[in-house]
C-alpha atoms as a PDB file:
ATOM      1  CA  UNK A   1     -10.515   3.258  61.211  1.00  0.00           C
ATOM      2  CA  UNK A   2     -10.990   6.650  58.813  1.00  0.00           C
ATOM      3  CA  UNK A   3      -7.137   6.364  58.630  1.00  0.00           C
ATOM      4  CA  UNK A   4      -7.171   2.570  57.102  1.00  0.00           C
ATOM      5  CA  UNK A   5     -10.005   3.415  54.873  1.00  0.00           C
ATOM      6  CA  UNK A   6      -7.849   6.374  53.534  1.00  0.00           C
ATOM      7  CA  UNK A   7      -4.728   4.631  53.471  1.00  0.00           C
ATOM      8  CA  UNK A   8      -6.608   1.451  51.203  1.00  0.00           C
ATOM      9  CA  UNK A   9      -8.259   4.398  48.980  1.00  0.00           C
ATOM     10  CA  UNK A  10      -5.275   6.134  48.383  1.00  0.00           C
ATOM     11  CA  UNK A  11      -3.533   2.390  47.632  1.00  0.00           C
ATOM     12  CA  UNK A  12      -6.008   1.175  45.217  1.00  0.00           C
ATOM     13  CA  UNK A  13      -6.039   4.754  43.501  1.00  0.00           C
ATOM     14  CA  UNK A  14      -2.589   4.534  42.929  1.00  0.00           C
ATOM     15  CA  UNK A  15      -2.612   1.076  41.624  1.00  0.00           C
ATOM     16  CA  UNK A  16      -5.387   1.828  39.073  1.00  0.00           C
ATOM     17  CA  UNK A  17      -3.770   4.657  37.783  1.00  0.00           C
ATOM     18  CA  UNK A  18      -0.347   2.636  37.418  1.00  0.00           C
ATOM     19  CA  UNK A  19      -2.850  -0.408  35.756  1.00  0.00           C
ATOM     20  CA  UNK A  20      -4.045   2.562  33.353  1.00  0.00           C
ATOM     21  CA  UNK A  21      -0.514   3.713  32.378  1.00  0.00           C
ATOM     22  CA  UNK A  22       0.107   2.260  29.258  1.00  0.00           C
ATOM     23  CA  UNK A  23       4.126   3.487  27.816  1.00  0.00           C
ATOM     24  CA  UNK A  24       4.180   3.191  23.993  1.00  0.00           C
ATOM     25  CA  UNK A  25       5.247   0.298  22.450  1.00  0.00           C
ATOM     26  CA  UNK A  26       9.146   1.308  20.851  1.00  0.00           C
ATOM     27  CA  UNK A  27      10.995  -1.664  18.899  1.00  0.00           C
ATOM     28  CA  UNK A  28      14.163   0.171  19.467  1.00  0.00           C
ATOM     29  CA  UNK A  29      15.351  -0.453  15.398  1.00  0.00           C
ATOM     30  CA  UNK A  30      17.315   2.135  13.730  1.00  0.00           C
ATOM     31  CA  UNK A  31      17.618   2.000   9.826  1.00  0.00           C
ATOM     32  CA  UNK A  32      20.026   4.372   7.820  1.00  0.00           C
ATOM     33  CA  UNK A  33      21.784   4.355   4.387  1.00  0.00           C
ATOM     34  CA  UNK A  34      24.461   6.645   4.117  1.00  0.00           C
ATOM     35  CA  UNK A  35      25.944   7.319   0.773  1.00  0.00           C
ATOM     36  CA  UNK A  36      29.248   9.589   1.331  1.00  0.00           C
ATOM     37  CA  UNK A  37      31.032  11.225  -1.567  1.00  0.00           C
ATOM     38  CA  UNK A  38      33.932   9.320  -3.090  1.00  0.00           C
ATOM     39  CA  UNK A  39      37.141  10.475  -2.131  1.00  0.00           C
ATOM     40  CA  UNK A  40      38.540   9.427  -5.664  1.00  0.00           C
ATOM     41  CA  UNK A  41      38.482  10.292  -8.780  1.00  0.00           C
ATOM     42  CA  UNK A  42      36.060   7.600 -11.099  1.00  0.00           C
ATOM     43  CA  UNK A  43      37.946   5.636 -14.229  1.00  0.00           C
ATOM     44  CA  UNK A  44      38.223   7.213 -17.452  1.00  0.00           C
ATOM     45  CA  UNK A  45      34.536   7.436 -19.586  1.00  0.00           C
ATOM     46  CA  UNK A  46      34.854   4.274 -22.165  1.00  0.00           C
ATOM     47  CA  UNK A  47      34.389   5.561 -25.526  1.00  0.00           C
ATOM     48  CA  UNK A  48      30.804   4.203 -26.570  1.00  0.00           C
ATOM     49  CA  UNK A  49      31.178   4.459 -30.431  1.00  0.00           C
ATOM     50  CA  UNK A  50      27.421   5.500 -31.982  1.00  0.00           C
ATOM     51  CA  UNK A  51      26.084   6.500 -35.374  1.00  0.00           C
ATOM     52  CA  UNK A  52      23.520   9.449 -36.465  1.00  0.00           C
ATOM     53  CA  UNK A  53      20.301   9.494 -35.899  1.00  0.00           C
ATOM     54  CA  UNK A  54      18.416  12.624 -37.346  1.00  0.00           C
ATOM     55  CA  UNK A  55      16.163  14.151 -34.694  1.00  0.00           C
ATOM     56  CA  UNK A  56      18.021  12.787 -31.775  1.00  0.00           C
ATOM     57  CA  UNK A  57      20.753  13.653 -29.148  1.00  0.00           C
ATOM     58  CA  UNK A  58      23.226  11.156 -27.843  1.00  0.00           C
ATOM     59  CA  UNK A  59      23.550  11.528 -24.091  1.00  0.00           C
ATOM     60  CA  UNK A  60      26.814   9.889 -23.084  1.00  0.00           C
ATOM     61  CA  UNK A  61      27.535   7.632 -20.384  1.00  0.00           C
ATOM     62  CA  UNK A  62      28.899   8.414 -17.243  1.00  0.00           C
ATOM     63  CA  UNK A  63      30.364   6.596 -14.089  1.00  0.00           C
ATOM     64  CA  UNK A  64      27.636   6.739 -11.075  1.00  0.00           C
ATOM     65  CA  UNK A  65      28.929   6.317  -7.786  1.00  0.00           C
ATOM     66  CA  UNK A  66      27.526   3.331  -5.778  1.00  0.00           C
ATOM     67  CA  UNK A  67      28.695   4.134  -2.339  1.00  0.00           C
ATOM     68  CA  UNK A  68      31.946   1.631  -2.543  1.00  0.00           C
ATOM     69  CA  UNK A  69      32.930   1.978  -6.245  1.00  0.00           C
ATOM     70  CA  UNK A  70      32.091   3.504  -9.420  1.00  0.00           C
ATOM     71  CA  UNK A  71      29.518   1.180 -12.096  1.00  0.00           C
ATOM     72  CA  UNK A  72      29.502   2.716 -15.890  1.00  0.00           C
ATOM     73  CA  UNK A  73      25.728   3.575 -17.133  1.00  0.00           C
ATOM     74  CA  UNK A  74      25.754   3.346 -20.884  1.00  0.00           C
ATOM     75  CA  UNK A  75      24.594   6.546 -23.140  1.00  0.00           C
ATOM     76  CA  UNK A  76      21.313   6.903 -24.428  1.00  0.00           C
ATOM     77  CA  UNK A  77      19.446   8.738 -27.499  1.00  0.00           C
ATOM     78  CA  UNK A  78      16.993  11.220 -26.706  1.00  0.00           C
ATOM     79  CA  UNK A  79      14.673  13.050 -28.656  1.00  0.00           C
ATOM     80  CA  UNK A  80      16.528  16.695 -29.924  1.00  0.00           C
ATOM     81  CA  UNK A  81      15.120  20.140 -28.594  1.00  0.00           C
ATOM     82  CA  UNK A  82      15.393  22.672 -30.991  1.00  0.00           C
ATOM     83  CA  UNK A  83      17.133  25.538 -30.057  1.00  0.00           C
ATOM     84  CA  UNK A  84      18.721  23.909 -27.268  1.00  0.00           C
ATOM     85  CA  UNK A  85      22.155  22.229 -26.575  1.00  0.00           C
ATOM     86  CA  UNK A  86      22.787  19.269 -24.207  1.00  0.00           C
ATOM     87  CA  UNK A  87      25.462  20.092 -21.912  1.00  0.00           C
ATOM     88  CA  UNK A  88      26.813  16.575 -20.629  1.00  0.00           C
ATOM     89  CA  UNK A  89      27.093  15.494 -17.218  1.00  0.00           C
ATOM     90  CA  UNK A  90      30.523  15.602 -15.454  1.00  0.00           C
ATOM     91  CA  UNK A  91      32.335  14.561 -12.368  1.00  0.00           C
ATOM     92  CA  UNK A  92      34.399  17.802 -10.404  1.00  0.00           C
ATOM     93  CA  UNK A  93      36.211  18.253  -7.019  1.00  0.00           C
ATOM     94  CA  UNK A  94      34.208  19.424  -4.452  1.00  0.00           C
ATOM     95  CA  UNK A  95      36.648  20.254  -1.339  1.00  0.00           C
ATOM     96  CA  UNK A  96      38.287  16.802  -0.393  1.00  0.00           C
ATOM     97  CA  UNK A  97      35.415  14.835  -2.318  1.00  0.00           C
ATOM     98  CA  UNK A  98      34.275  13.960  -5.683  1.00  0.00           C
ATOM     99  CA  UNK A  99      30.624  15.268  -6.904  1.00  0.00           C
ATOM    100  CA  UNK A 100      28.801  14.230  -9.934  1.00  0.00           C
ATOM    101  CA  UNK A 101      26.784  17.224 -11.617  1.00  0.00           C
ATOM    102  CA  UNK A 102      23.830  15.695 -14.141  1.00  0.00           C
ATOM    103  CA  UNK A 103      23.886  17.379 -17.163  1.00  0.00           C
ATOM    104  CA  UNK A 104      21.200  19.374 -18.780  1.00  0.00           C
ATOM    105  CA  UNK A 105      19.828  21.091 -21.854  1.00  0.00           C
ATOM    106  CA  UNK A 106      21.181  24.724 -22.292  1.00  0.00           C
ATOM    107  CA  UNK A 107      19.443  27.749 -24.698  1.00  0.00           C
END
């Protein structure tokens, strides 16, 4: 009789901490964006033709790379810094790949 009692104790123990057990919930969805380097070269820059404008800088446009193909993002005027230079943006060879460097203001 002790032994049935155990046995039914031990069950019911084991089912209420199986009932208890509750695994986290995991929707099993996996998102990525991958943007690789091109592996050729982007168009020639078109020639954007601008005036002067006193005070400002004309930042030229540049090809961006969009993951498939290049798309051309027009120049811009910004307001000059004086004593500085703007050194334009560029595309170079990096190994087998193509890698865009931003440009910046240089002293």
């Amino acid at each position: 009789m002790f032994m049935r009692k155990l046995a039914l104790a031990a069950a019911l123990g084991v089912a209420g901490l199986g009932a208890a057990y509750t695994p986290t919930a995991s929707a099993g969805v996996a998102v990525g964006v991958s943007i690789r380097a091109p592996w050729f070269a982007p168009p020639a820059p078109i020639v954007e033709r601008v005036g002067v404008r006193p005070g400002y800088v004309w930042i030229p446009g540049y090809y961006r790379w969009g993951g498939v193909r290049y798309a051309w993002v027009g120049g811009y005027w910004v307001h000059a810094r004086p004593g500085y230079r703007w050194y334009p943006s560029r595309w170079e060879t990096c190994g087998r790949h193509w890698c865009y460097r931003g440009g910046r203001w240089v002293r």
